[in-house]
PDB file of N, CA and C in Angstrom:
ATOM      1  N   UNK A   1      79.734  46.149 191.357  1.00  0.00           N
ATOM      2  CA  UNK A   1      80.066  45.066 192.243  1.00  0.00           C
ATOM      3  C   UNK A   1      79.288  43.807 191.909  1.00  0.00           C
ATOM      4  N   UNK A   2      78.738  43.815 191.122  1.00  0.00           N
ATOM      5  CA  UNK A   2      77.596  42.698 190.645  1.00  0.00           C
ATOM      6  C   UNK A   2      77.984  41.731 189.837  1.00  0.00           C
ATOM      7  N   UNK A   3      78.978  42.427 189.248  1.00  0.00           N
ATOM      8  CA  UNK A   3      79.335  41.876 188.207  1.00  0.00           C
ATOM      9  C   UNK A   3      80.808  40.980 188.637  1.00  0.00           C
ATOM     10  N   UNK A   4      81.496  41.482 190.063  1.00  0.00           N
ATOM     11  CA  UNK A   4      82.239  40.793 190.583  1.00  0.00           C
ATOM     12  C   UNK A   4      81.900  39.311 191.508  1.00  0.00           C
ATOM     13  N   UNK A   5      80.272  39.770 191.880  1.00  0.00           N
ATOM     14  CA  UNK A   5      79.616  38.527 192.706  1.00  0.00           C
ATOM     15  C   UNK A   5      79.221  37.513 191.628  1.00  0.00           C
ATOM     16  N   UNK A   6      79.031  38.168 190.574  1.00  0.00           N
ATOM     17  CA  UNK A   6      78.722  36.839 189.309  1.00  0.00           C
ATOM     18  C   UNK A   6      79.847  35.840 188.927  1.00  0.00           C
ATOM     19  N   UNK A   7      81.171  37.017 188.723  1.00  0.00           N
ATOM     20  CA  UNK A   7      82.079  35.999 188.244  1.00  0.00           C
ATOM     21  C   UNK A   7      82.667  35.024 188.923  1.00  0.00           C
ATOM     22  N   UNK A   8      82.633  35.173 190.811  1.00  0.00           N
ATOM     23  CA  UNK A   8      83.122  34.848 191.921  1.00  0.00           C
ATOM     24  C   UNK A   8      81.913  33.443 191.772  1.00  0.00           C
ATOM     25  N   UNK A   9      80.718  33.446 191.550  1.00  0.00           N
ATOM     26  CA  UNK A   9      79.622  32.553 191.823  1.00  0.00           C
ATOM     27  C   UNK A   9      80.151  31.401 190.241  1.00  0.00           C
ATOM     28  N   UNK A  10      80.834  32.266 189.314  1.00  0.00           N
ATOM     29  CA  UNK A  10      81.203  31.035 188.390  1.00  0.00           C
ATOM     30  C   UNK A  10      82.329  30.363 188.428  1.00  0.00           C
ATOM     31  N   UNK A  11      83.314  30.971 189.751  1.00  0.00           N
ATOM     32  CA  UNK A  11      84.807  30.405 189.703  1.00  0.00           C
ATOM     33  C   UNK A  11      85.909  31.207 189.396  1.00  0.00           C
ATOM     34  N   UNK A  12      85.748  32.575 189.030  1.00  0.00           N
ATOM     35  CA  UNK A  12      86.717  33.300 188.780  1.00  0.00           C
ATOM     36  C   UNK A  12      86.960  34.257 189.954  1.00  0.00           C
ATOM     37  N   UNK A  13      88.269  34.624 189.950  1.00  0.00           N
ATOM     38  CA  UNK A  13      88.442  35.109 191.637  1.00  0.00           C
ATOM     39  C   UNK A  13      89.546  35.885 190.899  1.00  0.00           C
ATOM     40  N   UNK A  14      89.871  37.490 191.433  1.00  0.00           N
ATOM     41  CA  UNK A  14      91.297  38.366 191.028  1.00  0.00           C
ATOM     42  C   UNK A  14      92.229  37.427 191.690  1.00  0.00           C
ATOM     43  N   UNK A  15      93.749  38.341 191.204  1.00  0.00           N
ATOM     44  CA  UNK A  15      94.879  37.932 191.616  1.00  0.00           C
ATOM     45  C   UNK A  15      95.262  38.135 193.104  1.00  0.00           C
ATOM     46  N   UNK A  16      96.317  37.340 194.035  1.00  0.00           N
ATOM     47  CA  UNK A  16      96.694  37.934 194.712  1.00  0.00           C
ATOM     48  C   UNK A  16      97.403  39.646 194.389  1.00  0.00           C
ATOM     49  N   UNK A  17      97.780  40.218 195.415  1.00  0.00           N
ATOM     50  CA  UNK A  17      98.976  41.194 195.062  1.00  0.00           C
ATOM     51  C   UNK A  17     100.708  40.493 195.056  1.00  0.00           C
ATOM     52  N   UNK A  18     100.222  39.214 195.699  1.00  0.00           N
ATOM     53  CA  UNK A  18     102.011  38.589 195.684  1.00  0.00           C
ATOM     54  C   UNK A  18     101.853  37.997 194.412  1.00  0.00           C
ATOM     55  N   UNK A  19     100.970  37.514 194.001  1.00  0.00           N
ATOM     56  CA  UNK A  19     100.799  36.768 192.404  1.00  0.00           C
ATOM     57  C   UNK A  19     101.176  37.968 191.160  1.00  0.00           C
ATOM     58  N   UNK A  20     100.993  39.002 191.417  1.00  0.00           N
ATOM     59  CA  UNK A  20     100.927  40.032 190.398  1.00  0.00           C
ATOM     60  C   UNK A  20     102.035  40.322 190.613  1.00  0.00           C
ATOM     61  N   UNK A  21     103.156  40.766 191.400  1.00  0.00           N
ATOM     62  CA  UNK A  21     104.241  41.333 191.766  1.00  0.00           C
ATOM     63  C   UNK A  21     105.393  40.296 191.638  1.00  0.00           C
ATOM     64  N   UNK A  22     104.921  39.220 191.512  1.00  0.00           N
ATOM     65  CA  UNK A  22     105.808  37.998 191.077  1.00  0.00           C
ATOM     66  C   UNK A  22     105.244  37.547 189.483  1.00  0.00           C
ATOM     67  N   UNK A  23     104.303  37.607 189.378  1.00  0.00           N
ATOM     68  CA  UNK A  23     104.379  37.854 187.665  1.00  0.00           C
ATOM     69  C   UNK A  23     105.604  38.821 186.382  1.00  0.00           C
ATOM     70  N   UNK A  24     105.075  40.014 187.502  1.00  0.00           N
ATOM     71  CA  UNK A  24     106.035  40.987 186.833  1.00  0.00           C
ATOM     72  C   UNK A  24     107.124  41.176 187.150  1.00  0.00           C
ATOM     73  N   UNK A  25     107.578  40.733 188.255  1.00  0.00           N
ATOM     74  CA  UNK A  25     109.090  40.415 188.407  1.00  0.00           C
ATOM     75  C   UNK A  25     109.606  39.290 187.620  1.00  0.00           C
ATOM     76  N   UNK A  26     109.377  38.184 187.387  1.00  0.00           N
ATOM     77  CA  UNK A  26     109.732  36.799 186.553  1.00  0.00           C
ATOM     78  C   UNK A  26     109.501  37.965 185.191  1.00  0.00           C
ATOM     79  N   UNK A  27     108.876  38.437 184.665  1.00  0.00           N
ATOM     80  CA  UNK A  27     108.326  38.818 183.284  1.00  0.00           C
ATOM     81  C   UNK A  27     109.614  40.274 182.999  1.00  0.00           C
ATOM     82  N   UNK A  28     109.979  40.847 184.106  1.00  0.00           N
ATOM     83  CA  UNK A  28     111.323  41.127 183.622  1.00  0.00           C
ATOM     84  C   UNK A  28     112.874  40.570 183.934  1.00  0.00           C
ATOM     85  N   UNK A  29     112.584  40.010 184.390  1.00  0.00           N
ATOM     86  CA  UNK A  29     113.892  38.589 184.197  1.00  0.00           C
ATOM     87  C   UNK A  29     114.080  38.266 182.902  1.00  0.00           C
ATOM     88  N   UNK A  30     112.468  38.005 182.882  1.00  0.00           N
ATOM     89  CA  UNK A  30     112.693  37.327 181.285  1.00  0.00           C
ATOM     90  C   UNK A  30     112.660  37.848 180.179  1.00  0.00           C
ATOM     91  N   UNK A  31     112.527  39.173 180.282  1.00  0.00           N
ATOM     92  CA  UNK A  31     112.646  40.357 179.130  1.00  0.00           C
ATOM     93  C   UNK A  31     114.388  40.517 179.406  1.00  0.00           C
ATOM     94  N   UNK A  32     115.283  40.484 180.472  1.00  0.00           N
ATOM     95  CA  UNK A  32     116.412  40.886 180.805  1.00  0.00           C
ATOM     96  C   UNK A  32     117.482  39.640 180.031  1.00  0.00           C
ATOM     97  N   UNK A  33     116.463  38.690 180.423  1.00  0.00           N
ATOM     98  CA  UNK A  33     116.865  37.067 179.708  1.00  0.00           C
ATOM     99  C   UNK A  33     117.097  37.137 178.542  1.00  0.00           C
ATOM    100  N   UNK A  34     115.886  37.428 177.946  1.00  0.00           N
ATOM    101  CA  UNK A  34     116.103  37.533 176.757  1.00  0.00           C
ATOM    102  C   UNK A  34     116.643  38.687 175.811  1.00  0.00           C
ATOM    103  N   UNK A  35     117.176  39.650 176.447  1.00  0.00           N
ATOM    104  CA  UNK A  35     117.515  41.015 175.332  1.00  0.00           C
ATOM    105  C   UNK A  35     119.440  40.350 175.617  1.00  0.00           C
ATOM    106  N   UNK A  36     119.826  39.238 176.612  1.00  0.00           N
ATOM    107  CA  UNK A  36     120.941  39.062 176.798  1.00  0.00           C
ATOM    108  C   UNK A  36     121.305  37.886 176.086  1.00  0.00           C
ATOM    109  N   UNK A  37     120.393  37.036 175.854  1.00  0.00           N
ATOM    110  CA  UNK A  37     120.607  35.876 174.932  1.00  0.00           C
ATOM    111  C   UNK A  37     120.563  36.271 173.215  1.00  0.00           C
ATOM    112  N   UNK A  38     119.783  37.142 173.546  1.00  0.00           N
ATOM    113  CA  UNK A  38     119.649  37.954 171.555  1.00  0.00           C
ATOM    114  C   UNK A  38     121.053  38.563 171.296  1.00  0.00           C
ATOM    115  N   UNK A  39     121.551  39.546 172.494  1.00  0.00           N
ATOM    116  CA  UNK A  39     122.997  40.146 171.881  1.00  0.00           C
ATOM    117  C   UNK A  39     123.981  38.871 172.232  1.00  0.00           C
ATOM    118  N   UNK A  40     124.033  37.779 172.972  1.00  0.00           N
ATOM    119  CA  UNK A  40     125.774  37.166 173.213  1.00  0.00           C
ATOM    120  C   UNK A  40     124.890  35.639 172.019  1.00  0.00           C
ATOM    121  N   UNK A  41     123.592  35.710 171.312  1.00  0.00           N
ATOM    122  CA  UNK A  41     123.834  34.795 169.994  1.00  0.00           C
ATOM    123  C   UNK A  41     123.497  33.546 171.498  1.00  0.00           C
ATOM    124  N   UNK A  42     122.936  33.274 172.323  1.00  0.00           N
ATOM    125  CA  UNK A  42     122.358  32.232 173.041  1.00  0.00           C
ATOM    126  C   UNK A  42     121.046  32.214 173.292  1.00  0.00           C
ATOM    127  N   UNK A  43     120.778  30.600 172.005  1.00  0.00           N
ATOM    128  CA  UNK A  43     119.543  30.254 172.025  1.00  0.00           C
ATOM    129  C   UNK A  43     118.649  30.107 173.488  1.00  0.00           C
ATOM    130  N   UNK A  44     119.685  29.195 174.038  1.00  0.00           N
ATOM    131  CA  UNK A  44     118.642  28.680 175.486  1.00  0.00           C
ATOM    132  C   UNK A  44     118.349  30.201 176.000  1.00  0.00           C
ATOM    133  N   UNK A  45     119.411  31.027 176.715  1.00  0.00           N
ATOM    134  CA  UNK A  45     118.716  31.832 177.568  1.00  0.00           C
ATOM    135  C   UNK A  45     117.673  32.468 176.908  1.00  0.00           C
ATOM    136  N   UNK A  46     117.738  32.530 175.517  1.00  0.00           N
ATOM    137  CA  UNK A  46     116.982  33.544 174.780  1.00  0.00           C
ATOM    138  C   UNK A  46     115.298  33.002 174.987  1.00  0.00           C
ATOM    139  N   UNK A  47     114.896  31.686 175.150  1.00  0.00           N
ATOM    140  CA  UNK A  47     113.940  31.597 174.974  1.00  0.00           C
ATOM    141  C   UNK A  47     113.923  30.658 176.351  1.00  0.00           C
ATOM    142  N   UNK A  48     114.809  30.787 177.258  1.00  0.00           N
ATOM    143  CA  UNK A  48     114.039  30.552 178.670  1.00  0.00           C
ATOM    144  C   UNK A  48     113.377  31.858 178.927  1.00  0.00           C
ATOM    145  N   UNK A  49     114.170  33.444 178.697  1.00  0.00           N
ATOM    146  CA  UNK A  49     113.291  34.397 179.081  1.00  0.00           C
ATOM    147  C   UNK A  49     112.208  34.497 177.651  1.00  0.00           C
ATOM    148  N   UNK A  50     111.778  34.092 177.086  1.00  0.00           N
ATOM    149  CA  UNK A  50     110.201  34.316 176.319  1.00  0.00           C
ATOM    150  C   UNK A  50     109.432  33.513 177.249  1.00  0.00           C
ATOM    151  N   UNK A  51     110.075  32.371 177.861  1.00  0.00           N
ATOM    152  CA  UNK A  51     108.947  31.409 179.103  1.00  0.00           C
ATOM    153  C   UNK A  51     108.640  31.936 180.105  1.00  0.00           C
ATOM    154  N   UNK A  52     109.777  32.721 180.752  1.00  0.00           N
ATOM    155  CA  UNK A  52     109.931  33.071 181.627  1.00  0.00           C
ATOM    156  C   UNK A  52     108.404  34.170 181.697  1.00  0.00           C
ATOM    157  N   UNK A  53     108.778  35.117 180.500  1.00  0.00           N
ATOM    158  CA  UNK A  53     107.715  36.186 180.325  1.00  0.00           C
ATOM    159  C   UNK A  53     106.434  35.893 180.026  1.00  0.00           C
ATOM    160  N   UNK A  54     106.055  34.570 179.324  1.00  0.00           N
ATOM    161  CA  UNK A  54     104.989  34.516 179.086  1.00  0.00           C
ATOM    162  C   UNK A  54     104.103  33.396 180.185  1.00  0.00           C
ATOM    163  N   UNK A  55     104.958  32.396 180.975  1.00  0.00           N
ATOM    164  CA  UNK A  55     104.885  31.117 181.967  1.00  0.00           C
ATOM    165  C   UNK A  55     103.544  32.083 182.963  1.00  0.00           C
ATOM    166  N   UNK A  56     103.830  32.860 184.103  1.00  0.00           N
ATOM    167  CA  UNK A  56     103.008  33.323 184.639  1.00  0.00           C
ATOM    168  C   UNK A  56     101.413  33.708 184.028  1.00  0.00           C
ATOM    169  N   UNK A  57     101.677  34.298 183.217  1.00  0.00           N
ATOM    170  CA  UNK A  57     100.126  34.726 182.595  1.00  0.00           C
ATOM    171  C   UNK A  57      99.080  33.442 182.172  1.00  0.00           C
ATOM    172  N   UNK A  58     100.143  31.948 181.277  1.00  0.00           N
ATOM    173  CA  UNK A  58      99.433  30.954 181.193  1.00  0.00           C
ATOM    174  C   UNK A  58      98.949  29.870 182.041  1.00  0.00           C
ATOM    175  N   UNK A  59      99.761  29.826 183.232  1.00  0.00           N
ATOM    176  CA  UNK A  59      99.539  28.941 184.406  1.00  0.00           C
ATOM    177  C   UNK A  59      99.075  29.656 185.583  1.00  0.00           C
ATOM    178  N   UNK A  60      97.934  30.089 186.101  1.00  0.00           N
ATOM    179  CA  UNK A  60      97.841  30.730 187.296  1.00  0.00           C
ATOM    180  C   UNK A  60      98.103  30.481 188.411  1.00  0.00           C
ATOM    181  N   UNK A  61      98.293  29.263 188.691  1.00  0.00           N
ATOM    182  CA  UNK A  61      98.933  28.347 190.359  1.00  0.00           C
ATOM    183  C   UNK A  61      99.727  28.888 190.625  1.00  0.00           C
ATOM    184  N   UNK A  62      99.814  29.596 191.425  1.00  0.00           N
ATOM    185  CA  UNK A  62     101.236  30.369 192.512  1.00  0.00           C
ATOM    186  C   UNK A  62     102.562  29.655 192.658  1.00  0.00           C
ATOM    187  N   UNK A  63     102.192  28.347 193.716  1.00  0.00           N
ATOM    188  CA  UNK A  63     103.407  27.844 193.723  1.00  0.00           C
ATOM    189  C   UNK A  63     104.120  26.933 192.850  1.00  0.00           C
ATOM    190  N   UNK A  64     103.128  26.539 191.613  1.00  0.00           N
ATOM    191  CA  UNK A  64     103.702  26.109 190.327  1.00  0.00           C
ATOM    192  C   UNK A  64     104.254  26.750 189.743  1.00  0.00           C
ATOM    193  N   UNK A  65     103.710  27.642 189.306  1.00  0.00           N
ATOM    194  CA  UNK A  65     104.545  29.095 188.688  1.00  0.00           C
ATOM    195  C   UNK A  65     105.497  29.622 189.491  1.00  0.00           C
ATOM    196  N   UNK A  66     105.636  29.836 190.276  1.00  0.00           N
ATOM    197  CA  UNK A  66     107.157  30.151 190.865  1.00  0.00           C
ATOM    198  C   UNK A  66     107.812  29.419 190.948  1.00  0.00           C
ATOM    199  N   UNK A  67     107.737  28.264 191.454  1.00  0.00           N
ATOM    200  CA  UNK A  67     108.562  27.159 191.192  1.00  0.00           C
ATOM    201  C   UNK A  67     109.228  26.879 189.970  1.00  0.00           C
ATOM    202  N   UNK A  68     108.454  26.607 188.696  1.00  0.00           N
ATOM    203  CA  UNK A  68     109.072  26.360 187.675  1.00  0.00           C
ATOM    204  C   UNK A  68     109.904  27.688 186.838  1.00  0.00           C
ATOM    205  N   UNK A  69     109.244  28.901 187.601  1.00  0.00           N
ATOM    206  CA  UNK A  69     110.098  30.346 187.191  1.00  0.00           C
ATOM    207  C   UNK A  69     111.230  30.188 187.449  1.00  0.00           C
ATOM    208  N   UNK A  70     111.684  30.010 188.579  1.00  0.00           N
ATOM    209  CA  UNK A  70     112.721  30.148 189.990  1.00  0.00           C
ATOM    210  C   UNK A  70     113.284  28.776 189.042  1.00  0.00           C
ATOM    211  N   UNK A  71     113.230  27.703 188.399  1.00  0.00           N
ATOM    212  CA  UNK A  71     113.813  26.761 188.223  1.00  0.00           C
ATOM    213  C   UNK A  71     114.868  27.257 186.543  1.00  0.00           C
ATOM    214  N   UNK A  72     113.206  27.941 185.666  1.00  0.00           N
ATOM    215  CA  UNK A  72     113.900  28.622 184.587  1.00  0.00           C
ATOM    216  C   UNK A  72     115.063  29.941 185.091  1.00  0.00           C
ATOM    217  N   UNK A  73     115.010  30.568 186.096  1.00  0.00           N
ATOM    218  CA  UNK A  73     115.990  31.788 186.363  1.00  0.00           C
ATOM    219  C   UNK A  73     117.581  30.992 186.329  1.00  0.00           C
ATOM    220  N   UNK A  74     117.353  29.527 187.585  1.00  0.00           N
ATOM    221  CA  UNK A  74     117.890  28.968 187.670  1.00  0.00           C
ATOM    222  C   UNK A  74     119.041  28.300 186.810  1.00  0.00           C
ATOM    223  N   UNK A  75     117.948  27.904 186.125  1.00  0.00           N
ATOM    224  CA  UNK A  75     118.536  27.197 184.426  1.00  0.00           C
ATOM    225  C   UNK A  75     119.476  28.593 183.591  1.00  0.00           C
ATOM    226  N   UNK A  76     118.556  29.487 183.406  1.00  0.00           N
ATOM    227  CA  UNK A  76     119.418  30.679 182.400  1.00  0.00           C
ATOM    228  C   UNK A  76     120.657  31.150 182.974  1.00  0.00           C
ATOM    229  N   UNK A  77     120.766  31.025 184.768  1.00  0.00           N
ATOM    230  CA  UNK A  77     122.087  31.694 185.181  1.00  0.00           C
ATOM    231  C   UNK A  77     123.169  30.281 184.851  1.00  0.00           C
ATOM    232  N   UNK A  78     122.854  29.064 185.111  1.00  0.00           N
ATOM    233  CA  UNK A  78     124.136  28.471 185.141  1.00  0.00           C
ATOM    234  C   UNK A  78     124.164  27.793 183.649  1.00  0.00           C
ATOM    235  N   UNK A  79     123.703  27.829 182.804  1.00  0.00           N
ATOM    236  CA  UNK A  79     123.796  26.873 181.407  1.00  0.00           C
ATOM    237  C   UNK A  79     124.013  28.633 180.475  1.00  0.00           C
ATOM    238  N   UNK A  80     124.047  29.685 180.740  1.00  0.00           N
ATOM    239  CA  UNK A  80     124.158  30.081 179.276  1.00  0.00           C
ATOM    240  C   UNK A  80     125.140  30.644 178.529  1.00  0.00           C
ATOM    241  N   UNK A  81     126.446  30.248 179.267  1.00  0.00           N
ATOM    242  CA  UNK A  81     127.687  30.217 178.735  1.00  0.00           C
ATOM    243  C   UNK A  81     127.706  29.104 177.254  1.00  0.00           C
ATOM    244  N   UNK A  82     126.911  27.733 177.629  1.00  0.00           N
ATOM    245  CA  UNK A  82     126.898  26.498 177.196  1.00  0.00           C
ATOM    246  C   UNK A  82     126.147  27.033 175.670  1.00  0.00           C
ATOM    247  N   UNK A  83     126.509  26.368 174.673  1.00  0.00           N
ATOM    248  CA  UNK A  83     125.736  26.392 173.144  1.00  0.00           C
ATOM    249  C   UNK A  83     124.525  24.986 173.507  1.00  0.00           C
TER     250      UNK A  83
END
């Protein structure tokens, strides 16, 4: 536990459980995103879900990161008919 009061005294704090459970929900969207843009040959969705999957882990802000998730889900359902 010492080692949790140290890192807490330098600024580092765990995840929520809604932060983690919305990580990994966006992170298979975007694995789902992307195994569907690889077989129908569509660039965009293909690499909105690599953002999708990798967006959470690099930005930790909650409601930034969902927001801009929820905007990429957004984006891959109505554009990926489109070349």
């Amino acid at each position: 536990m010492d080692e949790l009061s140290t890192l807490s005294s330098l600024g580092f704090s765990l995840p929520t459980p809604a932060y983690i459970i919305g990580a990994i929900l966006f992170g298979l969207i975007g694995y789902a995103a992307y195994r569907y843009g690889k077989q129908k040959a569509l660039n965009k969705v293909k690499w909105i879900g690599v953002a999708l999957m990798i967006y959470p882990y690099a930005f930790p802000g909650r409601k930034c990161c969902m927001s801009l998730a929820l905007r990429c889900v957004l984006s891959c359902m109505s554009g990926g008919n489109r070349r």
